[in-house]
Each structure stands twice: as C-alpha cells, then as structure tokens.
C-alpha atoms as a PDB file:
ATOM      1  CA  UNK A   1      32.881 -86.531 120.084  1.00  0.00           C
ATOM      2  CA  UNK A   2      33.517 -89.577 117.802  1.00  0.00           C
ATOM      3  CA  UNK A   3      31.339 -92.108 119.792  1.00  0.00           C
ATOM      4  CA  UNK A   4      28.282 -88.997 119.316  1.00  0.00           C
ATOM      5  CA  UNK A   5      29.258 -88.646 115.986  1.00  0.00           C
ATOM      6  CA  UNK A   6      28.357 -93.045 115.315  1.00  0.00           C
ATOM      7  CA  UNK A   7      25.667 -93.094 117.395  1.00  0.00           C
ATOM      8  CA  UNK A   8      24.030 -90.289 115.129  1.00  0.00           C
ATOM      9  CA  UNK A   9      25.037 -92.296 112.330  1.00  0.00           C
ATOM     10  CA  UNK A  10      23.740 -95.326 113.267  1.00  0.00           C
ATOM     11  CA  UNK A  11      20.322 -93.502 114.606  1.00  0.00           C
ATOM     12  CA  UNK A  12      20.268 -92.060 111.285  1.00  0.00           C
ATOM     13  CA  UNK A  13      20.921 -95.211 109.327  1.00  0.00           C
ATOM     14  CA  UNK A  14      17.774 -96.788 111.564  1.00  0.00           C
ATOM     15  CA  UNK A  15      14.876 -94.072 111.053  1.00  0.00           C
ATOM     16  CA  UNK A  16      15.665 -92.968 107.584  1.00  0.00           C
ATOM     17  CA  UNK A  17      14.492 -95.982 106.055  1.00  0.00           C
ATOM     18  CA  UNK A  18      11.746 -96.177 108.002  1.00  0.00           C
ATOM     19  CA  UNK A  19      10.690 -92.550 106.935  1.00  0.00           C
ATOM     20  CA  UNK A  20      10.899 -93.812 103.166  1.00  0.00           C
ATOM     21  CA  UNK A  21       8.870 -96.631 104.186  1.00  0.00           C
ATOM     22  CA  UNK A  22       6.240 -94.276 105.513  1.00  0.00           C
ATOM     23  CA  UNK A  23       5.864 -91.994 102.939  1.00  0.00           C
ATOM     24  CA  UNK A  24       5.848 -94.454 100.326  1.00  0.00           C
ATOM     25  CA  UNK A  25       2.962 -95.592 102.391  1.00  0.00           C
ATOM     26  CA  UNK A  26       1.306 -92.045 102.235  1.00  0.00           C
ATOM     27  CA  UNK A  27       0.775 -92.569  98.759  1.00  0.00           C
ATOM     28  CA  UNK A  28      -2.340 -90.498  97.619  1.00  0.00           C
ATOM     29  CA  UNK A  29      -4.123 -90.815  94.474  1.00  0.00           C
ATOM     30  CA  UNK A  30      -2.662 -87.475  93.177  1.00  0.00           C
ATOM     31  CA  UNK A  31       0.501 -88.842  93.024  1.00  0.00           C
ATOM     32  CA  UNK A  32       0.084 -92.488  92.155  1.00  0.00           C
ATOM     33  CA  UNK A  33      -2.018 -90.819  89.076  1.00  0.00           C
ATOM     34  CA  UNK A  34       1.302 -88.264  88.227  1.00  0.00           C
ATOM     35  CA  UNK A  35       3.469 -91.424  88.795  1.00  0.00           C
ATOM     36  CA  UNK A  36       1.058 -93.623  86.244  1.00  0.00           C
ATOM     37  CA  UNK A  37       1.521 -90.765  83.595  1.00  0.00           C
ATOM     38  CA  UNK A  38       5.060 -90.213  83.867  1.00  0.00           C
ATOM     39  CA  UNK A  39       5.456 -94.080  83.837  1.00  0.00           C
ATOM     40  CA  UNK A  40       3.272 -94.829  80.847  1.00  0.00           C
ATOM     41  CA  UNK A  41       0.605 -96.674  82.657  1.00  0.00           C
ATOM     42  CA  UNK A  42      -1.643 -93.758  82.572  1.00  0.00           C
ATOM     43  CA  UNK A  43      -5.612 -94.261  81.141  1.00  0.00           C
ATOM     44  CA  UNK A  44      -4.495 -93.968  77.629  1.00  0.00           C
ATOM     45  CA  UNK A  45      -2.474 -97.635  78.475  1.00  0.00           C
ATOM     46  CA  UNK A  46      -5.437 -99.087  78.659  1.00  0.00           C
ATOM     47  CA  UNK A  47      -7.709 -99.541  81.489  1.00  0.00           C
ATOM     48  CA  UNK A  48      -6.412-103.066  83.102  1.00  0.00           C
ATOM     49  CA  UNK A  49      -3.159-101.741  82.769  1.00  0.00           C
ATOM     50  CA  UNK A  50      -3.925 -98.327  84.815  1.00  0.00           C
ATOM     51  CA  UNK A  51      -6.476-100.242  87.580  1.00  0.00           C
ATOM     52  CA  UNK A  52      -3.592-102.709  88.030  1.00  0.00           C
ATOM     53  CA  UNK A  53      -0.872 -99.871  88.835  1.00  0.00           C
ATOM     54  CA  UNK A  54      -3.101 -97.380  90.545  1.00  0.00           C
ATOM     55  CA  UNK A  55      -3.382-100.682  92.995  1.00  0.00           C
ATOM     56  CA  UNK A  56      -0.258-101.520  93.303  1.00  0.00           C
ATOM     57  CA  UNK A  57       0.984 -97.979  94.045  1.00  0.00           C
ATOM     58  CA  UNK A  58      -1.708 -97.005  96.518  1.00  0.00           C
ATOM     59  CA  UNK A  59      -0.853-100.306  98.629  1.00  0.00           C
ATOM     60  CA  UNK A  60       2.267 -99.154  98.483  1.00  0.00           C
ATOM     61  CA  UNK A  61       4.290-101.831  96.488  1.00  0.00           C
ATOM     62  CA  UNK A  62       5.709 -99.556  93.273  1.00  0.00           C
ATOM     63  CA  UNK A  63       8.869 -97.538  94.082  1.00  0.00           C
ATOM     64  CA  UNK A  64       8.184 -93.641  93.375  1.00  0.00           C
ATOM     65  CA  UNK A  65      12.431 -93.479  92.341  1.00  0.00           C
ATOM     66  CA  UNK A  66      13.123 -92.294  89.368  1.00  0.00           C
ATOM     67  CA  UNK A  67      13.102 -95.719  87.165  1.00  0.00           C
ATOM     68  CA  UNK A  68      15.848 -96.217  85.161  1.00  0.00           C
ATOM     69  CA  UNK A  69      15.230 -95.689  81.266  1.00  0.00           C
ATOM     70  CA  UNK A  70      17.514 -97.501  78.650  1.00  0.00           C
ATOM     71  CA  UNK A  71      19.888 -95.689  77.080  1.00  0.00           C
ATOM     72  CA  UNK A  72      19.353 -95.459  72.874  1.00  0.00           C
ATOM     73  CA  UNK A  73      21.354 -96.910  70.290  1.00  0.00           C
ATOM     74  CA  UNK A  74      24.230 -94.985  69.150  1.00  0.00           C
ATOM     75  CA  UNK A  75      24.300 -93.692  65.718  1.00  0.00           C
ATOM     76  CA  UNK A  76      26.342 -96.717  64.477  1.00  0.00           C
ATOM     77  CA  UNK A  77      24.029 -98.594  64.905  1.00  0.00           C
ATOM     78  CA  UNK A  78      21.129 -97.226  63.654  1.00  0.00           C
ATOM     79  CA  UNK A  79      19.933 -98.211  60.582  1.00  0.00           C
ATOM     80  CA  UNK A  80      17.765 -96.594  57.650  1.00  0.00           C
ATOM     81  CA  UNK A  81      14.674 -98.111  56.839  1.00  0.00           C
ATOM     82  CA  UNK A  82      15.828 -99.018  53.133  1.00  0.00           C
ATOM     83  CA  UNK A  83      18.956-100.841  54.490  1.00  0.00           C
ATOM     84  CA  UNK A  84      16.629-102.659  57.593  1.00  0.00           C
ATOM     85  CA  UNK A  85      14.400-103.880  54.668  1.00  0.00           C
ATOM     86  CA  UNK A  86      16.860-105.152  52.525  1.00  0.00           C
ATOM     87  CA  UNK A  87      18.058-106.997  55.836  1.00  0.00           C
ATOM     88  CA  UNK A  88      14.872-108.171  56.796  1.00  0.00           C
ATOM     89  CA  UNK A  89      14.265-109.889  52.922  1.00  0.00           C
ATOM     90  CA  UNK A  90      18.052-111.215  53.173  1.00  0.00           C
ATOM     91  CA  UNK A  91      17.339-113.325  56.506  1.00  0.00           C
ATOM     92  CA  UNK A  92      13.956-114.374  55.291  1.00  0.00           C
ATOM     93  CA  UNK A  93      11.764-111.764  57.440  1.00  0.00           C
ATOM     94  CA  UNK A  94      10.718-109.886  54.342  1.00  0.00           C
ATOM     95  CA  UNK A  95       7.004-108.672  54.041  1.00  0.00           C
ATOM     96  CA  UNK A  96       6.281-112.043  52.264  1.00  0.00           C
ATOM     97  CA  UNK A  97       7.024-113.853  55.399  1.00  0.00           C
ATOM     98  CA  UNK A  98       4.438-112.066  57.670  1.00  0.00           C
ATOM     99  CA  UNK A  99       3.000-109.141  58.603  1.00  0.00           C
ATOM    100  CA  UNK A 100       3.973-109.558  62.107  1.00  0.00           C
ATOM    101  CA  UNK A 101       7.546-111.493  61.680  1.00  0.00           C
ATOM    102  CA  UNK A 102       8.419-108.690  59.308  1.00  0.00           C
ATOM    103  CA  UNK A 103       7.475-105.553  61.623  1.00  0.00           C
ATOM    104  CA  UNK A 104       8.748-107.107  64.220  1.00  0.00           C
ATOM    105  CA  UNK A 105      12.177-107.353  62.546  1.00  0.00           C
ATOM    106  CA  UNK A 106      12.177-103.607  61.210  1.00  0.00           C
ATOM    107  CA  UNK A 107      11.243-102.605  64.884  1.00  0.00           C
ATOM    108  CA  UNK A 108      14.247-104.216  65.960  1.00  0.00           C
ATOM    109  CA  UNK A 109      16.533-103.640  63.048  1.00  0.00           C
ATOM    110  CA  UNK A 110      15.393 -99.621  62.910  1.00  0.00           C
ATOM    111  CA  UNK A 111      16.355 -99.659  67.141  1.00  0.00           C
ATOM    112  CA  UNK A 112      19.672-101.369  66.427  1.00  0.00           C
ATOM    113  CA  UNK A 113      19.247-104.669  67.900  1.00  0.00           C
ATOM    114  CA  UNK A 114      19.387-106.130  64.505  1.00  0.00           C
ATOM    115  CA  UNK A 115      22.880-105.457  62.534  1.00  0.00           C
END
C-alpha cells in the first residue's frame, strides 16, 4: 500500500507539469486576448505593446497565473495633495522646477513613496 501510494506520487509529480506545459501551449487567441485585457496590455495600451504580448503569449512564453498585484499604501501613508505640494516645493520639486520633476514627485508623494 505505501510503495503504491509513492509511486502515484511520483507519477503524479512527473505528468502534471507536463499537462501545464501543454495547455499553456494550447494557448488560443481568445484567451491570450482575455489575458491582454485583464493584464493591461490590451489595444487601448497601445498597439506595440498589445502585438508584442499577443506574441509572446501565443508562443507560449507568458504565464496565464494569476500575477501578483502590489498591495496599496496604507492610510498612513497617504498623503493629501495640499500637504504632497507643500513637500514637493520644500525639497525643490515644486512646479517651478519642471513640469515633469514636479508630477513625477506628486505621483509618488500622493502613492506614499514620498513621506
């Protein structure tokens, strides 16, 4: 009973992979497109962007598990706008430094990178 129940185990362990493998390598254009969307690579990413992963996922090289999302900033640390631009103008990335060194800091400090 116990050397059925390894060998089973070990069968398993050699043709479940395989079966992953194989499906992944199934991949029709239904579901690369759903994957794309859910993703954000979808045509309203641009058109390189969506060519490029379409590609990729009907060769078979993008993973269709779940991909893991980052988790947001706590309350603590977000900030209010008024307090991110009084930060920004404090460690000289006010508006008058730039247009795009100044939103780039508010996008940070309003995510809570930036404290």
């Amino acid at each position: 009973m116990r050397r059925s129940a390894i060998v089973f185990t070990i069968a398993a362990m050699m043709i479940l992979p395989e079966a992953v493998v194989y499906a992944q390598s199934r991949a029709s254009y239904r579901t690369c497109e759903a994957l794309s969307e859910r993703r954000g690579s979808g045509p309203e990413a641009g058109n390189r962007t969506h060519n490029q992963f379409m590609r990729d996922c009907l060769a078979g090289t993008i993973s269709f598990a779940a991909a893991r999302t980052p988790a947001p900033a706590s309350e603590a640390h977000t900030q209010s706008f008024e307090k991110c631009e009084d930060l920004s103008v404090e460690r000289g990335s006010g508006p008058d430094s730039g247009w795009r060194t100044h939103r780039s800091f508010m996008r940070q400090c309003m995510a809570g990178r930036i404290r």
